[in-house]
PDB file of N, CA and C in Angstrom:
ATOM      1  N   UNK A   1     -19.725  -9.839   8.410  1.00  0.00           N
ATOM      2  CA  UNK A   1     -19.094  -9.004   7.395  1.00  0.00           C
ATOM      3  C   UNK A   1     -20.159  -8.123   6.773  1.00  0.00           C
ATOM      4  N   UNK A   2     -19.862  -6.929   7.038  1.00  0.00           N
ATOM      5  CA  UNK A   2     -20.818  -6.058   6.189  1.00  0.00           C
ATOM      6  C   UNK A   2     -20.972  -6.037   4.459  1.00  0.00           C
ATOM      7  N   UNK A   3     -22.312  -6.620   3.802  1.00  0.00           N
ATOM      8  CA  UNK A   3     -22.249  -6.599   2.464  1.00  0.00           C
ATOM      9  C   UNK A   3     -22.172  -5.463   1.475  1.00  0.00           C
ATOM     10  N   UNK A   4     -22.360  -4.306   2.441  1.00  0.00           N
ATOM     11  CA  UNK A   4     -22.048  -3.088   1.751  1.00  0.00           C
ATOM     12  C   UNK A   4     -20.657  -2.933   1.455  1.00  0.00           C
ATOM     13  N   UNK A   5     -19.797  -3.145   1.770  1.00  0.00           N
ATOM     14  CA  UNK A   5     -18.437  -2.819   1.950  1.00  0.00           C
ATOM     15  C   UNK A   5     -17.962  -3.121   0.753  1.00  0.00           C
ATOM     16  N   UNK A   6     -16.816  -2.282   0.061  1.00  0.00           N
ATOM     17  CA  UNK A   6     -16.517  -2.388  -1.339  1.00  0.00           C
ATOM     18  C   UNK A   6     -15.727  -3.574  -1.052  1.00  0.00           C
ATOM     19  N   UNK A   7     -15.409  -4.224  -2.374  1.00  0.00           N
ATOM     20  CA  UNK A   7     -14.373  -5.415  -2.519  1.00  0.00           C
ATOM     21  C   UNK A   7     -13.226  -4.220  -2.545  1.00  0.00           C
ATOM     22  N   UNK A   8     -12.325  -4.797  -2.129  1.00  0.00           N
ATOM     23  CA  UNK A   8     -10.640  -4.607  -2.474  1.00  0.00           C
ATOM     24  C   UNK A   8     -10.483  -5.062  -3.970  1.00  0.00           C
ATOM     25  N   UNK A   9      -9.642  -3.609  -3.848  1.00  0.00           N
ATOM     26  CA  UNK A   9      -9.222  -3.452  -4.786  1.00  0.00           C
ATOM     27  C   UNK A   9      -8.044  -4.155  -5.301  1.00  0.00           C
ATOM     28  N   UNK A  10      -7.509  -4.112  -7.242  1.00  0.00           N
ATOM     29  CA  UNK A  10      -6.296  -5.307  -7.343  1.00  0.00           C
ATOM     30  C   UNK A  10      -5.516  -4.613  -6.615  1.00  0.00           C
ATOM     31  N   UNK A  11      -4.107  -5.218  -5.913  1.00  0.00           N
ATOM     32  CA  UNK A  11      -3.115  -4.803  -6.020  1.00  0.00           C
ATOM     33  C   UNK A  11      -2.399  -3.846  -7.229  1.00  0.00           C
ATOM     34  N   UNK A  12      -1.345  -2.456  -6.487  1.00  0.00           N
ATOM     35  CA  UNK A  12      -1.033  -2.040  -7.623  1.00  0.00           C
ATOM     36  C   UNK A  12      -0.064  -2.158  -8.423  1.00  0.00           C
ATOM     37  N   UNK A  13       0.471  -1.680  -9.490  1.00  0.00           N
ATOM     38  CA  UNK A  13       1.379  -2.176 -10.448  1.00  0.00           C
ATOM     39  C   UNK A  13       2.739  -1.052 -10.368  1.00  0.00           C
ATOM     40  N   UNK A  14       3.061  -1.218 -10.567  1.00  0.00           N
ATOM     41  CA  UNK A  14       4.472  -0.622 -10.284  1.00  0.00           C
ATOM     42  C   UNK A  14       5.043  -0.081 -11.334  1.00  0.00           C
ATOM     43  N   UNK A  15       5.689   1.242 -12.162  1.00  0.00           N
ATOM     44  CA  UNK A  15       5.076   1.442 -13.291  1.00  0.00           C
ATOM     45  C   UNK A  15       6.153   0.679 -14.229  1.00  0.00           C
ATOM     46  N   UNK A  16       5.970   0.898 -15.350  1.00  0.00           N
ATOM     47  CA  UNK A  16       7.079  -0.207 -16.348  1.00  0.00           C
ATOM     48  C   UNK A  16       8.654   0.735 -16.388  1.00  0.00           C
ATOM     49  N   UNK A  17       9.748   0.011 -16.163  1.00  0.00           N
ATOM     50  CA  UNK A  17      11.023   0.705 -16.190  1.00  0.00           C
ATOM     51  C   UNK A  17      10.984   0.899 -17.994  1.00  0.00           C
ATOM     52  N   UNK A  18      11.702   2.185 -17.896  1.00  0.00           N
ATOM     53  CA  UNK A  18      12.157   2.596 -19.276  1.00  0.00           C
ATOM     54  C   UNK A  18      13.369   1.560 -19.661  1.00  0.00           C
ATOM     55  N   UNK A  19      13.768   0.903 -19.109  1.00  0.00           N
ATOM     56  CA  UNK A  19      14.729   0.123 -19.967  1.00  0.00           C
ATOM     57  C   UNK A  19      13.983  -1.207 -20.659  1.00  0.00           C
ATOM     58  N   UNK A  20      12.885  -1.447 -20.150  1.00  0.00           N
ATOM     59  CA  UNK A  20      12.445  -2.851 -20.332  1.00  0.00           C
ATOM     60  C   UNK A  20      10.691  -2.727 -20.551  1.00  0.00           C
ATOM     61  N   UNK A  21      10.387  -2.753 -22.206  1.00  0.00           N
ATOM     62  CA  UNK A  21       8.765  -2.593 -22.708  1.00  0.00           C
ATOM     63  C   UNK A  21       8.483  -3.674 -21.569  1.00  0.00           C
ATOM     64  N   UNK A  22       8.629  -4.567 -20.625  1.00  0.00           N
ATOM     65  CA  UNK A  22       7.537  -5.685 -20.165  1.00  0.00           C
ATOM     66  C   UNK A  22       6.961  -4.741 -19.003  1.00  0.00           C
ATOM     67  N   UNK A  23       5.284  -5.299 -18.384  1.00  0.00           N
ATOM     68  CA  UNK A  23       4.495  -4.619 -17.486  1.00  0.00           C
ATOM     69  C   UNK A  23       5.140  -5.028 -16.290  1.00  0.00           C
ATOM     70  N   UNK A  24       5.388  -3.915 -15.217  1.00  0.00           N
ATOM     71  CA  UNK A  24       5.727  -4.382 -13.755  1.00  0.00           C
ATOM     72  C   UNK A  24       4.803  -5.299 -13.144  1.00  0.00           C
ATOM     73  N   UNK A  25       5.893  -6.175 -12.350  1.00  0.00           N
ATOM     74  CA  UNK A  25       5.116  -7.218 -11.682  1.00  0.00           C
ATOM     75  C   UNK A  25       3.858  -6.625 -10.673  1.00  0.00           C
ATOM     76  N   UNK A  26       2.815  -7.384 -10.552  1.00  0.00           N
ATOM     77  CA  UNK A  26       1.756  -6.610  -8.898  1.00  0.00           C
ATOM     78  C   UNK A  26       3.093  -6.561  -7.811  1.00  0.00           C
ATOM     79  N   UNK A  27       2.408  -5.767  -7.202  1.00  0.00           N
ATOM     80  CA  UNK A  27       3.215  -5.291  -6.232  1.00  0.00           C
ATOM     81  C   UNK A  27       2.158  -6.463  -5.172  1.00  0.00           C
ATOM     82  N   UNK A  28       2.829  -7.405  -4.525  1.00  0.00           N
ATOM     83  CA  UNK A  28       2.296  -8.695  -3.816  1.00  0.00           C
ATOM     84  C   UNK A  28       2.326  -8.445  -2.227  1.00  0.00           C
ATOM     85  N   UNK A  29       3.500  -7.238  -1.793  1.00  0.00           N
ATOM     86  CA  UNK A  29       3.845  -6.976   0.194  1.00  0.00           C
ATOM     87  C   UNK A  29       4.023  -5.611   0.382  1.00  0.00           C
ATOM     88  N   UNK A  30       3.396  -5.458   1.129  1.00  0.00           N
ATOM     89  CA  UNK A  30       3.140  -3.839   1.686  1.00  0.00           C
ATOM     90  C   UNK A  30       3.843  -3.859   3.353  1.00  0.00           C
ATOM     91  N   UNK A  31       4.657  -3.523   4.060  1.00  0.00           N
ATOM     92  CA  UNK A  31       5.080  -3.174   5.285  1.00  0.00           C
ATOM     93  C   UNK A  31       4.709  -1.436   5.241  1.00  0.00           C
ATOM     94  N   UNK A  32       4.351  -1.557   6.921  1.00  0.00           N
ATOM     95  CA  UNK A  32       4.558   0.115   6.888  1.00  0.00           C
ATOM     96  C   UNK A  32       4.822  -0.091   8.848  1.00  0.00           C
ATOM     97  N   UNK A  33       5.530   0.712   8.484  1.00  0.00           N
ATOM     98  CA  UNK A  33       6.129   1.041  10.490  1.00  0.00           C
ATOM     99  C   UNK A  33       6.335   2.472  11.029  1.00  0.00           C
ATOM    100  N   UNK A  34       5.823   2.129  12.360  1.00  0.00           N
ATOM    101  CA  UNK A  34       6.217   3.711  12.959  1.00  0.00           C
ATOM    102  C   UNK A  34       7.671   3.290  13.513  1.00  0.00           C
ATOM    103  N   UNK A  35       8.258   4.245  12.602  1.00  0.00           N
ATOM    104  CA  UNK A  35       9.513   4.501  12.929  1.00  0.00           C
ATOM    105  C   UNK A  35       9.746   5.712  14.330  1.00  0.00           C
ATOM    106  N   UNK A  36       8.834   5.930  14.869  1.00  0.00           N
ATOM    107  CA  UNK A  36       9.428   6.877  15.735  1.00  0.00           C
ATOM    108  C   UNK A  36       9.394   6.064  17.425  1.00  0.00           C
ATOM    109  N   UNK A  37       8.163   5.012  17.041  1.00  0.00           N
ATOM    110  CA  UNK A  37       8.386   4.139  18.415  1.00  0.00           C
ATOM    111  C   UNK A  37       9.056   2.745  17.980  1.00  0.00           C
ATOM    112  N   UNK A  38       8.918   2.178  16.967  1.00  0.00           N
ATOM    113  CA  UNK A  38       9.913   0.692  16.454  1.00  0.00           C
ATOM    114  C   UNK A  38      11.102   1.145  15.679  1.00  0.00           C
ATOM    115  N   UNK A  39      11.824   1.818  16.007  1.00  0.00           N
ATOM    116  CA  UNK A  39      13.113   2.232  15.050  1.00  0.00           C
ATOM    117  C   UNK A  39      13.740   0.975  14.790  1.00  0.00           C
ATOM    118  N   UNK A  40      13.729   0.050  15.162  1.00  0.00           N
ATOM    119  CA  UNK A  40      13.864  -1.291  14.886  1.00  0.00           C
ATOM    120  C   UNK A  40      12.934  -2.151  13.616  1.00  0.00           C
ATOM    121  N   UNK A  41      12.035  -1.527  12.906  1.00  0.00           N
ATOM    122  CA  UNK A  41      11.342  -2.380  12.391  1.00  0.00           C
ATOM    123  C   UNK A  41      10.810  -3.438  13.021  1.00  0.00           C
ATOM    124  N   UNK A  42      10.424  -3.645  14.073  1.00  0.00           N
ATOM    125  CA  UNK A  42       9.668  -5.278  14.284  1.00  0.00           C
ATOM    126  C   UNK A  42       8.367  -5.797  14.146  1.00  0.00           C
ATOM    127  N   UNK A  43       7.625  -4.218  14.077  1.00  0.00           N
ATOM    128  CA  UNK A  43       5.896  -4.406  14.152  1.00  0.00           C
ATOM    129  C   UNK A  43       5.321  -3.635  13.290  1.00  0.00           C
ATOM    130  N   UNK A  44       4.866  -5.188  11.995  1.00  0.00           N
ATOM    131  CA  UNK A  44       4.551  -3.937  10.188  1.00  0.00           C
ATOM    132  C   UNK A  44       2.986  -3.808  11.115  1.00  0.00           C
ATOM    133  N   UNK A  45       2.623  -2.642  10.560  1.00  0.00           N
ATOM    134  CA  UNK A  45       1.457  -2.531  11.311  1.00  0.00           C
ATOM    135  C   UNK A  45       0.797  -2.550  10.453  1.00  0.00           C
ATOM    136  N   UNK A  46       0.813  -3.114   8.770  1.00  0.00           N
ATOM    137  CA  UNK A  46      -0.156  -3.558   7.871  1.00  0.00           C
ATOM    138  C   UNK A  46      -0.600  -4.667   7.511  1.00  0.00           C
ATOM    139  N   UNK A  47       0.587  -5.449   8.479  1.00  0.00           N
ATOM    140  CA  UNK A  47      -0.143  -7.349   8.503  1.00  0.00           C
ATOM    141  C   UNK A  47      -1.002  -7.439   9.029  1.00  0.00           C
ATOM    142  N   UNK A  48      -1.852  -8.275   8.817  1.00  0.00           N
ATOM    143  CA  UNK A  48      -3.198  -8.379   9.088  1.00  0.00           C
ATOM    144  C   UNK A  48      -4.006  -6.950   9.551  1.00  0.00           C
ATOM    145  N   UNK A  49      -3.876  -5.888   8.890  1.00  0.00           N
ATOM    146  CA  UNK A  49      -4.653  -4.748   9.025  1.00  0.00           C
ATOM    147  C   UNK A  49      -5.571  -5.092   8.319  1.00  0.00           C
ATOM    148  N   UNK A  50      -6.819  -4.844   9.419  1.00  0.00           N
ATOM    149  CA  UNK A  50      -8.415  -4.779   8.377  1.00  0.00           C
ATOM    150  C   UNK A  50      -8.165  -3.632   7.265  1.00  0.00           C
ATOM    151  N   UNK A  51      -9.334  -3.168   6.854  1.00  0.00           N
ATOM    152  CA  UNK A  51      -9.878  -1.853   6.354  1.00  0.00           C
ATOM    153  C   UNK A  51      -9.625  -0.633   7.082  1.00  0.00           C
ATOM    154  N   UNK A  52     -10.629  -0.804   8.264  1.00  0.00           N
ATOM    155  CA  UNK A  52     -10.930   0.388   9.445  1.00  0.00           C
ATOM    156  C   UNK A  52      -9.186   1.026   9.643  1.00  0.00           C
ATOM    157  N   UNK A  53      -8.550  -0.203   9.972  1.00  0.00           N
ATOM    158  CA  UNK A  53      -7.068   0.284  10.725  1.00  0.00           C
ATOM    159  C   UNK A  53      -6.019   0.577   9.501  1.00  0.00           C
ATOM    160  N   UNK A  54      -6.607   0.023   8.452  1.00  0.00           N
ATOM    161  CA  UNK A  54      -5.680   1.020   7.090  1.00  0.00           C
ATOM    162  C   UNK A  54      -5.634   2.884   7.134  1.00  0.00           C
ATOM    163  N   UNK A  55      -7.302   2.444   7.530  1.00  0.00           N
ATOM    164  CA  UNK A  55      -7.824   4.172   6.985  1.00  0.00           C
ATOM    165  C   UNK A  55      -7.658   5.144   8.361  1.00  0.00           C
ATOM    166  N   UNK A  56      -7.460   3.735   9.351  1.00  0.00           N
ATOM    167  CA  UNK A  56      -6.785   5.178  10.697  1.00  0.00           C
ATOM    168  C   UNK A  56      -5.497   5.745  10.911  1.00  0.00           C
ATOM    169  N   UNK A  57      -4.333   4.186   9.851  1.00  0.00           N
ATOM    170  CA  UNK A  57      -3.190   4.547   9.737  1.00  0.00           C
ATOM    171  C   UNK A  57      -3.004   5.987   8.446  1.00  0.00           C
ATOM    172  N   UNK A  58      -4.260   5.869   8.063  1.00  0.00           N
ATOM    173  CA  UNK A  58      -3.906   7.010   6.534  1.00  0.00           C
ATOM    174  C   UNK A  58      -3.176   6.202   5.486  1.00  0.00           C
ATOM    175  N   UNK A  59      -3.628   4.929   5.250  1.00  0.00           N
ATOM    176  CA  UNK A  59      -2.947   4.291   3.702  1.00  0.00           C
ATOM    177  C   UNK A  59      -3.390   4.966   2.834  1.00  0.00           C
ATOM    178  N   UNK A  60      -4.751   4.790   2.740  1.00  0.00           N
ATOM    179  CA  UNK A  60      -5.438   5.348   1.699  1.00  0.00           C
ATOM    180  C   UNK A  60      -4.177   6.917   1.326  1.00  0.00           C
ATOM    181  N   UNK A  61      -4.484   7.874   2.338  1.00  0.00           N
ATOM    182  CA  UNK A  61      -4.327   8.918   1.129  1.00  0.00           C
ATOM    183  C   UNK A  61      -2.688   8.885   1.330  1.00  0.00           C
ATOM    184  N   UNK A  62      -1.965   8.054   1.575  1.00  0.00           N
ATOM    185  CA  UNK A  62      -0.385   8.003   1.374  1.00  0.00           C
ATOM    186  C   UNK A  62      -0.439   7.404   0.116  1.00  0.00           C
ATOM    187  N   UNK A  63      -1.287   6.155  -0.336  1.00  0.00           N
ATOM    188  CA  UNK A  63      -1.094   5.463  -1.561  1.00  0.00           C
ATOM    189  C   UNK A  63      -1.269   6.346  -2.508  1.00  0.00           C
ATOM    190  N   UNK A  64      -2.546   7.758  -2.589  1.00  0.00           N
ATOM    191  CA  UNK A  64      -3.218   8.421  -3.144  1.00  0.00           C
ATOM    192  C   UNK A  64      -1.795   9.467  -3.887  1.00  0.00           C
ATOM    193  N   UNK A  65      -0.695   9.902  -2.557  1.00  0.00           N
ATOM    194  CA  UNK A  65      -0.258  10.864  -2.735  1.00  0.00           C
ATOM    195  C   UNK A  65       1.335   9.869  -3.587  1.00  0.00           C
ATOM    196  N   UNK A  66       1.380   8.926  -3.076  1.00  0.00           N
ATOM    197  CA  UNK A  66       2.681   7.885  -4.212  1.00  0.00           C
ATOM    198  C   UNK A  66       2.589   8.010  -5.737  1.00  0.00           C
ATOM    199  N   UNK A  67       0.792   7.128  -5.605  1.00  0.00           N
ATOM    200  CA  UNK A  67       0.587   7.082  -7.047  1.00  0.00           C
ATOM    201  C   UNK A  67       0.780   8.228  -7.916  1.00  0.00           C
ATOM    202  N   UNK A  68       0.396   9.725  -7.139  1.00  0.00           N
ATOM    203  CA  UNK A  68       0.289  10.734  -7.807  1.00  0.00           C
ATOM    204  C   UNK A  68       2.088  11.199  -8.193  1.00  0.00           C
ATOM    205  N   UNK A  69       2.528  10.533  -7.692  1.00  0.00           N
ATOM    206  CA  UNK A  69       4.174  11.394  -7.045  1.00  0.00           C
ATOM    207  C   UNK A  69       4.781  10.282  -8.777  1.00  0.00           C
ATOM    208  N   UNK A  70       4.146   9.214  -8.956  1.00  0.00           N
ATOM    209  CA  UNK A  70       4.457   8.018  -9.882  1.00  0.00           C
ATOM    210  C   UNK A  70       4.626   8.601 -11.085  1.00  0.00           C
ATOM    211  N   UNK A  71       3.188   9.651 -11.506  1.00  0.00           N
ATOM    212  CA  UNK A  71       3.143  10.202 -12.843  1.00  0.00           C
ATOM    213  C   UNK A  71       3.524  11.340 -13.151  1.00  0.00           C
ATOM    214  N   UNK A  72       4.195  11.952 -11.774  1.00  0.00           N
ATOM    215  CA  UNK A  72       4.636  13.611 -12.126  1.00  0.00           C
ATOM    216  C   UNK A  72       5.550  13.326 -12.739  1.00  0.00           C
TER     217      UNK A  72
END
């Protein structure tokens, strides 16, 4: 394991519904699928994804562009 490598980060939070002051639960399961070859859903291709195969699927800047989509 490389010791350079950042820790992971928390899980993120989900933002608080306007009906209810309590903080959203962590968000605990992430699935993501190619729908254009599993139109079936059968193969999350984020279970057991390292790092490397997050950042080849493009999590990173999909999470980047959610979170941002969260506070507009």
């Amino acid at each position: 394991m490389d010791s350079s490598a950042e820790p992971p980060s928390p899980p993120p939070r989900y933002p608080a519904s306007p009906r209810s002051p309590e903080p959203a639960p962590l968000l605990t399961s992430r699935e993501y699928y190619d729908l254009a070859k599993d139109p079936h859903q059968l193969t999350d291709k984020l279970y057991r994804a390292t790092p490397a195969q997050e950042q080849a699927l493009g999590i990173p800047a999909l999470a980047a562009r959610l979170a941002a989509d969260r506070v507009s």
